[in-house]
N, C-alpha and C. Protein backbone atom coordinates (compact mmCIF):
# COMPACT_ATOMS: atom_id res chain seq x y z
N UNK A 1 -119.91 40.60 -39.46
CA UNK A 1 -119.94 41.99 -39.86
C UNK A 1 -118.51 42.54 -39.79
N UNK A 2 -118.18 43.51 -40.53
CA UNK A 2 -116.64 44.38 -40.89
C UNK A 2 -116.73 44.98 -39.80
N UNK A 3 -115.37 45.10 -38.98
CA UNK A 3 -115.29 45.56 -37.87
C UNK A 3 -115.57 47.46 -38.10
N UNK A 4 -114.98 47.68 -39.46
CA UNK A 4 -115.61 49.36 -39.54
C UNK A 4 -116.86 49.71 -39.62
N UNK A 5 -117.94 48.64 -40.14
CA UNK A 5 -119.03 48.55 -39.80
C UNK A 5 -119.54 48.71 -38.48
N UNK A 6 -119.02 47.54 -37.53
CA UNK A 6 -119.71 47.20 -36.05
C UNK A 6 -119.34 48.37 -35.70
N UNK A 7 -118.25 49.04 -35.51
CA UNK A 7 -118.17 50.33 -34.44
C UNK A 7 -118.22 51.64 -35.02
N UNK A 8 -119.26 51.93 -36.35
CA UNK A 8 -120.38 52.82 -36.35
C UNK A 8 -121.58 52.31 -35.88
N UNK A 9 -121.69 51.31 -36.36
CA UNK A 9 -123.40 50.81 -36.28
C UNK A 9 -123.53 50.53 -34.27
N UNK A 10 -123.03 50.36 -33.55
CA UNK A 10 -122.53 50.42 -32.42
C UNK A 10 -122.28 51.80 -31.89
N UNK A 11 -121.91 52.76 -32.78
CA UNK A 11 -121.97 54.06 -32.16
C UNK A 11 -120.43 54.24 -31.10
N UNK A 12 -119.69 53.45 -31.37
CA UNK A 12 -118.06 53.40 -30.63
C UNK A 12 -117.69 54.53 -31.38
N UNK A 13 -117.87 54.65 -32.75
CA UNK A 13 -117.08 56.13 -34.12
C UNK A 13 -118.00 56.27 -34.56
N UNK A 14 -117.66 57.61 -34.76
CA UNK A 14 -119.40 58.17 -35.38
C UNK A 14 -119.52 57.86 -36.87
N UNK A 15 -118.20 57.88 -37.77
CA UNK A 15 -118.49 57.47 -39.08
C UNK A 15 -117.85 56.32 -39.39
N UNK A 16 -118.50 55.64 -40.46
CA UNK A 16 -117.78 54.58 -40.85
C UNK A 16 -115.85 54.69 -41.50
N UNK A 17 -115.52 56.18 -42.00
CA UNK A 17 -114.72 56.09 -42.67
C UNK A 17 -113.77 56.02 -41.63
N UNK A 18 -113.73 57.18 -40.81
CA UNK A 18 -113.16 57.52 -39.73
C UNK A 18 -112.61 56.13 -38.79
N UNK A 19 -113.24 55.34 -38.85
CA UNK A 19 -113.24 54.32 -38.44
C UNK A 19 -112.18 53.17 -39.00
N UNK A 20 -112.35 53.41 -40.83
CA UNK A 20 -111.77 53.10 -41.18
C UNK A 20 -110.07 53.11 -41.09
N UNK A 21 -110.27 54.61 -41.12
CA UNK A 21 -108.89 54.87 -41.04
C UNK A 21 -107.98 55.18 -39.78
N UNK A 22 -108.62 54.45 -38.38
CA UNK A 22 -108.60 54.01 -37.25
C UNK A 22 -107.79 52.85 -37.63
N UNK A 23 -108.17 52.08 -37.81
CA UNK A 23 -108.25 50.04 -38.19
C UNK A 23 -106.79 50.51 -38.99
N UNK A 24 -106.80 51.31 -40.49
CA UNK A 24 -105.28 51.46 -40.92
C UNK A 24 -104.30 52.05 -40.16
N UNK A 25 -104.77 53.06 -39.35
CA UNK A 25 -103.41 53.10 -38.03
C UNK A 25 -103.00 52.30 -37.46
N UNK A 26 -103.64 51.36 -37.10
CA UNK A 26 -103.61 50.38 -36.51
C UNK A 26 -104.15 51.34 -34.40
N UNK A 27 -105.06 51.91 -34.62
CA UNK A 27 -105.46 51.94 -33.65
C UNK A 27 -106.46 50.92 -32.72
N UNK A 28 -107.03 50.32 -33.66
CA UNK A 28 -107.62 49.53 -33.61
C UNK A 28 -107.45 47.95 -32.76
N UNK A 29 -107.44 47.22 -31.17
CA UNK A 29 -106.91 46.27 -31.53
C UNK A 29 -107.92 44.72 -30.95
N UNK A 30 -107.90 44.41 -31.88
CA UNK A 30 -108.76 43.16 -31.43
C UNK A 30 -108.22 41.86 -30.90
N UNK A 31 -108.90 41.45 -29.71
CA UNK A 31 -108.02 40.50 -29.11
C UNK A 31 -106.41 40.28 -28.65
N UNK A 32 -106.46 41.91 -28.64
CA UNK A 32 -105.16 42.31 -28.53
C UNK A 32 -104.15 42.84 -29.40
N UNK A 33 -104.31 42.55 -30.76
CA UNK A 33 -103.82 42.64 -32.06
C UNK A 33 -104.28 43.72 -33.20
N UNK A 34 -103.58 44.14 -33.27
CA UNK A 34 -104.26 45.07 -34.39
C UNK A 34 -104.79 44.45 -35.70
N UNK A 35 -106.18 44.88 -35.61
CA UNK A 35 -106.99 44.37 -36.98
C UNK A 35 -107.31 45.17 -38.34
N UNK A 36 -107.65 44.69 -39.31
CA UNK A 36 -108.05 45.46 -40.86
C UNK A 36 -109.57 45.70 -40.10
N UNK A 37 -109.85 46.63 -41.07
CA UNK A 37 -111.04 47.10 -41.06
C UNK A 37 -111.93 45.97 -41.57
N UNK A 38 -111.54 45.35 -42.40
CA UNK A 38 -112.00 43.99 -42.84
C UNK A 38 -112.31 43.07 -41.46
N UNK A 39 -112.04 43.07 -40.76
CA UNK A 39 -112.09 41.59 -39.56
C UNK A 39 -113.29 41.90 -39.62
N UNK A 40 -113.87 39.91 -39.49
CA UNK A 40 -114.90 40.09 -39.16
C UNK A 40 -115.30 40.08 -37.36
N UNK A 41 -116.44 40.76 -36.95
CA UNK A 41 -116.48 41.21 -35.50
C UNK A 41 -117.65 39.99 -35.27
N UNK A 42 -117.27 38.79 -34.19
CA UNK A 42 -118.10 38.08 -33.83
C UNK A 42 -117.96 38.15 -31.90
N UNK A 43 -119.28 38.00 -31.49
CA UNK A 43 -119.29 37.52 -29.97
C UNK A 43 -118.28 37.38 -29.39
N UNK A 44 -118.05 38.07 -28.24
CA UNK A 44 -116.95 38.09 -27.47
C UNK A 44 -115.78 38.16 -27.49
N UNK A 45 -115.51 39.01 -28.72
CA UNK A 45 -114.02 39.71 -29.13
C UNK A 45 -114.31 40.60 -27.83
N UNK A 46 -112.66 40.96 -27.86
CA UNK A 46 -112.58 41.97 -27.34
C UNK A 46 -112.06 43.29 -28.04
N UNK A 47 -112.44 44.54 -28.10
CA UNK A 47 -112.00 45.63 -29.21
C UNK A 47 -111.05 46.34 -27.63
N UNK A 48 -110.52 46.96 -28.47
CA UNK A 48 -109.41 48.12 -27.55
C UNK A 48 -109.29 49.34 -28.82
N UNK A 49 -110.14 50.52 -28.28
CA UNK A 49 -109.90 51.79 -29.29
C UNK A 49 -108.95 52.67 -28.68
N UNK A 50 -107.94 53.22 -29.07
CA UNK A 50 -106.79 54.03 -28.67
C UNK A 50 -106.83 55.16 -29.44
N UNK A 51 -108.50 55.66 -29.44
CA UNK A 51 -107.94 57.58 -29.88
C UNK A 51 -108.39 58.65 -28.92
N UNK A 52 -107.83 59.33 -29.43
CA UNK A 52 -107.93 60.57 -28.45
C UNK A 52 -107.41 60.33 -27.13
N UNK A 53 -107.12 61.04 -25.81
CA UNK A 53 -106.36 60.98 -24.84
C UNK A 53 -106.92 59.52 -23.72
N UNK A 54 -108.16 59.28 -23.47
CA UNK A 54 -108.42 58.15 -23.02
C UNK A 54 -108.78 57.01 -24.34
N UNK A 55 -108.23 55.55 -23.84
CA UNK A 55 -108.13 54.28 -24.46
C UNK A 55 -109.53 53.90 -23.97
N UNK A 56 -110.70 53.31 -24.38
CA UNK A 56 -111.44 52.49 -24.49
C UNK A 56 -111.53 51.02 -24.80
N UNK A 57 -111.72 49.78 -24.19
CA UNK A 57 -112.02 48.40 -24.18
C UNK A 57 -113.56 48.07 -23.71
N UNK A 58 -113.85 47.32 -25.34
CA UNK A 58 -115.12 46.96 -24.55
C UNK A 58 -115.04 45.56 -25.21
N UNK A 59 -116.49 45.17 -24.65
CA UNK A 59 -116.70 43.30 -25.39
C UNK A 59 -117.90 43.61 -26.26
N UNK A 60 -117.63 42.52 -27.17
CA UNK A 60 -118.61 42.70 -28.06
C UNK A 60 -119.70 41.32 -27.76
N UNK A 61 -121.01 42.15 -26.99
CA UNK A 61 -122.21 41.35 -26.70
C UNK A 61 -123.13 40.79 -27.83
N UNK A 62 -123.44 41.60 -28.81
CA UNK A 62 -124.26 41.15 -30.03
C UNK A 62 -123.74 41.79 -31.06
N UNK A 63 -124.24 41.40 -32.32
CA UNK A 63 -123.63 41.91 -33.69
C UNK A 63 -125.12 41.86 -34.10
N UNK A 64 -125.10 43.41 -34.95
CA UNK A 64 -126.31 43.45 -36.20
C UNK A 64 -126.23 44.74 -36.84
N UNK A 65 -126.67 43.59 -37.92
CA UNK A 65 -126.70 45.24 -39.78
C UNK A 65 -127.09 46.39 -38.83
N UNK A 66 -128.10 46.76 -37.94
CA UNK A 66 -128.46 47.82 -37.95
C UNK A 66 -128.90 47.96 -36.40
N UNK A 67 -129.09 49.00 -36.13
CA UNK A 67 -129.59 49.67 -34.69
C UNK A 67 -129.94 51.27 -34.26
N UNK A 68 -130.92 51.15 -33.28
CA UNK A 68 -131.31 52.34 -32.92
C UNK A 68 -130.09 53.40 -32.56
N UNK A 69 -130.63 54.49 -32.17
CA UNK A 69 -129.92 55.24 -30.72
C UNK A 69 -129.85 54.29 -29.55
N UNK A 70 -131.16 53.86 -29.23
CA UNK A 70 -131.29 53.32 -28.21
C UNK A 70 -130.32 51.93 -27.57
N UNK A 71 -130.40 51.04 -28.83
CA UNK A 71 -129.96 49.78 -29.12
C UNK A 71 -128.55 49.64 -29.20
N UNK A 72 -127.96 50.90 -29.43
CA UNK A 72 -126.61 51.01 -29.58
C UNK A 72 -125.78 50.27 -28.77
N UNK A 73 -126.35 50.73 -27.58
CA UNK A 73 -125.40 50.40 -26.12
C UNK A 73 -125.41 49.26 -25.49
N UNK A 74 -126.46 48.11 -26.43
CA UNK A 74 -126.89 46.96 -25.88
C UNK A 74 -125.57 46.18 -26.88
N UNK A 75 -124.92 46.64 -27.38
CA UNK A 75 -123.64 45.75 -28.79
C UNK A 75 -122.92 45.41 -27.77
N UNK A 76 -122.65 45.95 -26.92
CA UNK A 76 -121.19 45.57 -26.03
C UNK A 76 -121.45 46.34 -24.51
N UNK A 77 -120.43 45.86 -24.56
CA UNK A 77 -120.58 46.14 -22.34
C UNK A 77 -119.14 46.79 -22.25
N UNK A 78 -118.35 48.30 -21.62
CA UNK A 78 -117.40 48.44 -21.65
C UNK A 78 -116.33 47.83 -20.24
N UNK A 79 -115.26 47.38 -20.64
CA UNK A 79 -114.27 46.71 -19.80
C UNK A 79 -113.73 47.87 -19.14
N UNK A 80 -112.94 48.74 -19.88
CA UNK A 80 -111.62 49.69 -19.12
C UNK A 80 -112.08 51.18 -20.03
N UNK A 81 -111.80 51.90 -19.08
CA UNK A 81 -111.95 53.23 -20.14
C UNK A 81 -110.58 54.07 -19.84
């Protein structure tokens, strides 16, 4: 799955675009590195989001097209906030 995908459908950004244009700042960094919105997001990456005044790191536990409210929080487990 497109990493601007996983962190709406994950509920990390509330919209997909927004998200998008996260990934082109390069706020975005996966495995340490800053990624395209394009990467694909598999098991046990690690994401690092850098907006707004606190940085967020989490792992990515499962990947899927779609999810609840509920289900959201089951995608990943957070590392550092």
């Amino acid at each position: 799955m497109r990493l601007d995908k996983y962190l709406k459908v994950s509920r990390l950004i509330k919209r997909r675009t927004v998200a998008n244009e996260a990934c082109d700042a390069g706020r975005i960094l996966v495995n340490g590195k800053p990624a395209r919105a394009s990467y694909e997001v598999k098991e046990q990456d690690l994401i690092s989001i850098q907006m707004g005044t606190k940085p967020i790191q989490v792992r990515v536990l499962k990947v899927s097209e779609y999810a609840t409210k509920e289900d959201a929080s089951t995608f990943y487990t957070v590392i550092e906030e």
